[in-house]
C-alpha atoms as a PDB file:
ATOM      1  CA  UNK A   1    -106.065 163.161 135.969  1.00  0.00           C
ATOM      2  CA  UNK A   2    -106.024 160.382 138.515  1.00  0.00           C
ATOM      3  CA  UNK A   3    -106.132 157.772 135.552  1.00  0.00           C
ATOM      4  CA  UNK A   4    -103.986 159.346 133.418  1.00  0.00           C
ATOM      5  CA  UNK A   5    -101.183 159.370 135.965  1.00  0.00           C
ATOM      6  CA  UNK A   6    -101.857 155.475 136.953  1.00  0.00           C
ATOM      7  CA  UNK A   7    -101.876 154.690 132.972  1.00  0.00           C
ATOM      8  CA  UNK A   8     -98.288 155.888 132.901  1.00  0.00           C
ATOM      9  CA  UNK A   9     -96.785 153.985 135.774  1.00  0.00           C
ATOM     10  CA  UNK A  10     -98.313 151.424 134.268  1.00  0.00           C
ATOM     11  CA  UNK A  11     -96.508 151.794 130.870  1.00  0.00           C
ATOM     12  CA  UNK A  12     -93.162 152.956 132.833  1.00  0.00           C
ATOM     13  CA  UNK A  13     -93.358 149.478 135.255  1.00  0.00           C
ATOM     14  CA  UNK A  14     -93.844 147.402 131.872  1.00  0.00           C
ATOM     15  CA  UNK A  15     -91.241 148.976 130.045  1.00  0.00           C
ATOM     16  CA  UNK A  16     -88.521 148.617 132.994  1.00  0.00           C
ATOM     17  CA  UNK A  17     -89.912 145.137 133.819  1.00  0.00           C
ATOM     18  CA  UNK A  18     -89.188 143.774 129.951  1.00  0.00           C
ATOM     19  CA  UNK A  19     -85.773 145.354 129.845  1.00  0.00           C
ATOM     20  CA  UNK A  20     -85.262 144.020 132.841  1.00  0.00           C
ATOM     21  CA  UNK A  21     -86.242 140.706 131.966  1.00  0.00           C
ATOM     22  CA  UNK A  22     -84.171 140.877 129.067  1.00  0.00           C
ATOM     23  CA  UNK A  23     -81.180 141.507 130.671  1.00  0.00           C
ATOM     24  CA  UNK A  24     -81.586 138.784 132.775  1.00  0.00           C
ATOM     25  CA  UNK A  25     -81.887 135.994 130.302  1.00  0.00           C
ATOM     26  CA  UNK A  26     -78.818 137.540 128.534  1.00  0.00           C
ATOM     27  CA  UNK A  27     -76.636 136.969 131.585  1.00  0.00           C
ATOM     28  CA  UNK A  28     -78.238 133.508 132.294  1.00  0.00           C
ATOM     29  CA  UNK A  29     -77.505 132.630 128.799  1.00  0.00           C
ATOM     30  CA  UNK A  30     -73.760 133.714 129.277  1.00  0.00           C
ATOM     31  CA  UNK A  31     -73.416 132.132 132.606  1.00  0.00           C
ATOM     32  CA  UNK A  32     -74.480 128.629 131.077  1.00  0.00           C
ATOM     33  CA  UNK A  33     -72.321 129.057 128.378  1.00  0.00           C
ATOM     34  CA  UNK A  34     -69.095 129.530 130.790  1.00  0.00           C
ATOM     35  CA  UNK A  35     -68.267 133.197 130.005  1.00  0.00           C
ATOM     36  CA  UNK A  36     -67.835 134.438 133.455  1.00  0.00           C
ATOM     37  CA  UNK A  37     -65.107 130.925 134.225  1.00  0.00           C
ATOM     38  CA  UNK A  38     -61.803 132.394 133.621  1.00  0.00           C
ATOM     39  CA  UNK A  39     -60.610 129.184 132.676  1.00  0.00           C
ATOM     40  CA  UNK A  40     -63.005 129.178 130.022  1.00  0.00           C
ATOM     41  CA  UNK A  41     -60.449 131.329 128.027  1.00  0.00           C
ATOM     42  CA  UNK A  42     -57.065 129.245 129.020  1.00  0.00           C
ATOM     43  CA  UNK A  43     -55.590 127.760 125.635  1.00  0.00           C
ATOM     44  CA  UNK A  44     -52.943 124.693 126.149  1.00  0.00           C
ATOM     45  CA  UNK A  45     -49.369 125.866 125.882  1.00  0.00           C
ATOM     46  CA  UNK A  46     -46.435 123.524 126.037  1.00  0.00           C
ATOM     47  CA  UNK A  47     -43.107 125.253 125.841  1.00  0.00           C
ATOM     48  CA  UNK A  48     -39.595 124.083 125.251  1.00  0.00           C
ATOM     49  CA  UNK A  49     -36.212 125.452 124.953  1.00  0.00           C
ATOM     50  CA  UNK A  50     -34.549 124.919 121.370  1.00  0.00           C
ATOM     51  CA  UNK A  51     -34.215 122.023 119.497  1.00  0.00           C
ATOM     52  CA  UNK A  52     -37.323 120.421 121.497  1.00  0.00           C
ATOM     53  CA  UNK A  53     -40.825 121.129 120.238  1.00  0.00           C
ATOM     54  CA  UNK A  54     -43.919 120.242 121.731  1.00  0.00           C
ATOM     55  CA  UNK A  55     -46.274 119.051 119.355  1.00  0.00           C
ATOM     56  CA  UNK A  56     -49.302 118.520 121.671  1.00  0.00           C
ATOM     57  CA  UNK A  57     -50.417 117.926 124.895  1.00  0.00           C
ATOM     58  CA  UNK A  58     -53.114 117.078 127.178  1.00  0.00           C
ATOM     59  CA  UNK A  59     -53.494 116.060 131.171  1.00  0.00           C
ATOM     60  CA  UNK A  60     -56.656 114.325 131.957  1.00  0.00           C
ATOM     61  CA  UNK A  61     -58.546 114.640 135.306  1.00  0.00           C
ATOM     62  CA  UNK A  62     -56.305 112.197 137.259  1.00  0.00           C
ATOM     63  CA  UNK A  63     -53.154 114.482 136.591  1.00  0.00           C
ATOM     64  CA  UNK A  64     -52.183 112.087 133.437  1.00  0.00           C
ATOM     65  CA  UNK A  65     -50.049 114.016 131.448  1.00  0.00           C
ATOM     66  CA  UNK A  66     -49.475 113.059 127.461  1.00  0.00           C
ATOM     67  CA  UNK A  67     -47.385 114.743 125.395  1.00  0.00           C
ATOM     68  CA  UNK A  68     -46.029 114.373 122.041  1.00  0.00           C
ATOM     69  CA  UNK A  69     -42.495 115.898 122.155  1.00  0.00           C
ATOM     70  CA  UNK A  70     -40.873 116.373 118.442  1.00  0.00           C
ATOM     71  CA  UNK A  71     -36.672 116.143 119.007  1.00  0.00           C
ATOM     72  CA  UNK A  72     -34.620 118.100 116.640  1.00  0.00           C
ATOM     73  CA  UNK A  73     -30.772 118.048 118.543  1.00  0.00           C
ATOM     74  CA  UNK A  74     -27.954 117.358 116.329  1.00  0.00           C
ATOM     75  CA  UNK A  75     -27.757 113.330 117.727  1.00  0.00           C
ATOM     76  CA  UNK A  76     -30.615 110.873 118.712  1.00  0.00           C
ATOM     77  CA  UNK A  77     -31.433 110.702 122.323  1.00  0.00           C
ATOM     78  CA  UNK A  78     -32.547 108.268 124.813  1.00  0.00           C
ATOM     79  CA  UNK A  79     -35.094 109.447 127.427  1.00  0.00           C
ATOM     80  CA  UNK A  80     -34.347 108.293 131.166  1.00  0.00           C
ATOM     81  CA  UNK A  81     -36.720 110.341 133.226  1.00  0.00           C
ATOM     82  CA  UNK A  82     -39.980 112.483 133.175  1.00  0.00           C
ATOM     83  CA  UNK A  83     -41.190 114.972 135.821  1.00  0.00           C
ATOM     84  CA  UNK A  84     -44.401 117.311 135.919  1.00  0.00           C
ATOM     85  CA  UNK A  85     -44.378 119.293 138.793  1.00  0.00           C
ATOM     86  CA  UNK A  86     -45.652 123.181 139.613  1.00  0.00           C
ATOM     87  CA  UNK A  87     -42.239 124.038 141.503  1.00  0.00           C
ATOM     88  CA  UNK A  88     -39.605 123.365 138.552  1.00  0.00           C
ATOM     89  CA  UNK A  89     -37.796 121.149 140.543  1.00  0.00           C
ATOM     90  CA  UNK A  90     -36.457 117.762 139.761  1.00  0.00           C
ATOM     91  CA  UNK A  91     -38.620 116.301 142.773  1.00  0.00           C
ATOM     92  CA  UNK A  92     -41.223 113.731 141.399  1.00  0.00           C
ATOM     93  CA  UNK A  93     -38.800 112.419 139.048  1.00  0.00           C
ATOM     94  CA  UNK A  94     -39.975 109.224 137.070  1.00  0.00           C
ATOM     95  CA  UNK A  95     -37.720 106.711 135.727  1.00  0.00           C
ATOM     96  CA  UNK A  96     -38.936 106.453 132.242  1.00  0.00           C
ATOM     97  CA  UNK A  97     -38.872 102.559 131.834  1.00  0.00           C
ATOM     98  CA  UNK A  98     -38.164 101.211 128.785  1.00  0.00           C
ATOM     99  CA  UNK A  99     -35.928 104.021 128.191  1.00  0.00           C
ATOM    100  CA  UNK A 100     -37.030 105.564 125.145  1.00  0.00           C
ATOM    101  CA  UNK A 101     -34.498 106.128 122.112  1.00  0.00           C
ATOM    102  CA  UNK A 102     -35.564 109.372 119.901  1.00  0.00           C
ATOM    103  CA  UNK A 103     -33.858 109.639 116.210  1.00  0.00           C
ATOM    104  CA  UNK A 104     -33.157 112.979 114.831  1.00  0.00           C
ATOM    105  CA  UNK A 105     -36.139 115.154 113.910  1.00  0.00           C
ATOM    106  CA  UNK A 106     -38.450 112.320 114.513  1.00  0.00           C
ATOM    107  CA  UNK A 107     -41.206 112.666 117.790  1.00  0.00           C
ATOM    108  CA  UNK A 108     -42.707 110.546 120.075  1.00  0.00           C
ATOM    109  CA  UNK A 109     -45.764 110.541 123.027  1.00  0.00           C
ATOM    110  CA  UNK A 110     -44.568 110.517 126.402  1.00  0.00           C
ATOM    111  CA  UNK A 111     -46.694 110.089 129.542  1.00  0.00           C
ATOM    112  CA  UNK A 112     -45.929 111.084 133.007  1.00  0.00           C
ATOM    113  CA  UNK A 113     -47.804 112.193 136.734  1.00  0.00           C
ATOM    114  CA  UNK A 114     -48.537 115.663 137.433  1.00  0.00           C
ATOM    115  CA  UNK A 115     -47.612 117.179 140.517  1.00  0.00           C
ATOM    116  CA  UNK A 116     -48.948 120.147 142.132  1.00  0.00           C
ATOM    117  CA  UNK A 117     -48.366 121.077 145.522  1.00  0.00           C
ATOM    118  CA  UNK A 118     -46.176 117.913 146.566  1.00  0.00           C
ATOM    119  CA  UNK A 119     -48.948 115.960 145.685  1.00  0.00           C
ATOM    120  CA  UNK A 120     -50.807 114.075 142.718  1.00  0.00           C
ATOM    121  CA  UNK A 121     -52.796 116.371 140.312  1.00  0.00           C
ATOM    122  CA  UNK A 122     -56.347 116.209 139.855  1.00  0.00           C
ATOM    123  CA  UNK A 123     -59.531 118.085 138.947  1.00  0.00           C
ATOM    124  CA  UNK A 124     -62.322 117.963 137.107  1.00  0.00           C
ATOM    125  CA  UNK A 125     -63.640 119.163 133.607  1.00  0.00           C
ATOM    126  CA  UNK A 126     -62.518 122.352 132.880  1.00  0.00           C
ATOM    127  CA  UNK A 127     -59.478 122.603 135.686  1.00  0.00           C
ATOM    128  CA  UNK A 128     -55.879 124.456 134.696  1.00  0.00           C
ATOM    129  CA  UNK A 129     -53.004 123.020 135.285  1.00  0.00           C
ATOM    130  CA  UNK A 130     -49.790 125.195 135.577  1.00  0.00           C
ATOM    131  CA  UNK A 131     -46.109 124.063 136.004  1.00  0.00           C
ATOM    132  CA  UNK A 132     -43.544 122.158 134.349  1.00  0.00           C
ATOM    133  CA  UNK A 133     -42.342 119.320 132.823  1.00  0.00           C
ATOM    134  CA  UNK A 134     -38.910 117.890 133.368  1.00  0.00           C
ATOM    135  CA  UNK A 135     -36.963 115.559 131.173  1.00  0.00           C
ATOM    136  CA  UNK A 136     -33.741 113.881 131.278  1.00  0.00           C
ATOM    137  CA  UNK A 137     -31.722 112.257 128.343  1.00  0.00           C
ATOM    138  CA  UNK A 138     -28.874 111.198 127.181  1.00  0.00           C
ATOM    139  CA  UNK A 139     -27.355 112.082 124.294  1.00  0.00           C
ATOM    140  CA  UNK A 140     -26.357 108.749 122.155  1.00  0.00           C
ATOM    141  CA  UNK A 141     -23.045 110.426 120.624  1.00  0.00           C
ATOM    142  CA  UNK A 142     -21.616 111.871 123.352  1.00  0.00           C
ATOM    143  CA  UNK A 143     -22.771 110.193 126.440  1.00  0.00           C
ATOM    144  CA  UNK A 144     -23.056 112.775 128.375  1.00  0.00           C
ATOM    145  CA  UNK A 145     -26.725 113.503 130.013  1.00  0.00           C
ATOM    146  CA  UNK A 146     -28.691 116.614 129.983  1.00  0.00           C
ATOM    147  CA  UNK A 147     -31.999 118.071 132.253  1.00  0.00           C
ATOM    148  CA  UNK A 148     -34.186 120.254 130.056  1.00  0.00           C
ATOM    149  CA  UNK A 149     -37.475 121.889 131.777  1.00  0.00           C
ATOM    150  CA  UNK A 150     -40.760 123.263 129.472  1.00  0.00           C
ATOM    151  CA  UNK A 151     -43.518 125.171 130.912  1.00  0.00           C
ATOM    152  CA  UNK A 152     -46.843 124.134 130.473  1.00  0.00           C
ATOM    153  CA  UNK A 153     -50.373 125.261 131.070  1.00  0.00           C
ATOM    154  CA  UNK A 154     -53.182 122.685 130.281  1.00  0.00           C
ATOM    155  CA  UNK A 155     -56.808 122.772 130.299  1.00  0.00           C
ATOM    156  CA  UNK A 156     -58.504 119.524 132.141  1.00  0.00           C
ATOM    157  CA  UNK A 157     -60.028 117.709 128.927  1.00  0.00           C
ATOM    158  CA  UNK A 158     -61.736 114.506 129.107  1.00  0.00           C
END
């Protein structure tokens, strides 16, 4: 009786023990592989109002911003400033120098600092970025100047 009793704890501790073992080297799997990192399921998203499109973008570790910005208003442009900043104010404004001329439905890549916080972006592989990007032009018909701002949230890429 004695042995048949020790026989199955025997069989009940095994069976437990390689289920157990199991599950373990499923979740180390998955925690290698980044599925617990909630930034792990962040996709880029660059959003501007109408008749600005943002084609792609990417910020590296050192808060670089790059952006390629397709123009579609109904007169070519010429870019004077750039911001990136988490606040969505016109703080951090960069002069863009040489001021950038943009024909009609045609885009171009654009390049600025990243703010967050009042102070210079950075993080390492993997890092989101959240806030947005502020650009001033002037319209080449008319003259008159104009302050658009386009939300973006970007994985740090290498």
């Amino acid at each position: 009786m004695v042995m048949l009793r020790a026989q199955s704890a025997m069989e009940y501790l095994t069976t437990y023990g390689w289920a157990i073992l199991i599950i373990a080297v499923v979740l180390s799997a998955m925690y290698v592989l980044g599925l617990f990192s909630p930034s792990s399921y962040v996709n880029n998203e660059c959003i501007f109002p109408a008749e600005f499109s943002c084609l792609s973008s990417f910020i590296a570790q050192n808060g670089i911003l790059t952006i390629n910005l397709e123009q579609s208003t109904s007169s070519p442009i010429n870019i004077t400033a750039l911001g990136c900043n988490d606040q969505g104010t016109l703080t951090n404004m960069q002069p863009y120098s040489p001021q950038m001329n943009v024909q009609i439905g045609s885009n171009t890549t654009l390049s600025v600092q990243c703010y967050a916080n009042g102070t210079a972006f950075s993080s390492g592989l993997g890092g989101v970025y959240k806030g947005d990007m502020i650009l001033n032009y002037t319209d080449l018909q008319t003259g008159f100047s104009h302050t658009i701002i386009g939300q973006l949230v970007a994985k740090v890429q290498t």
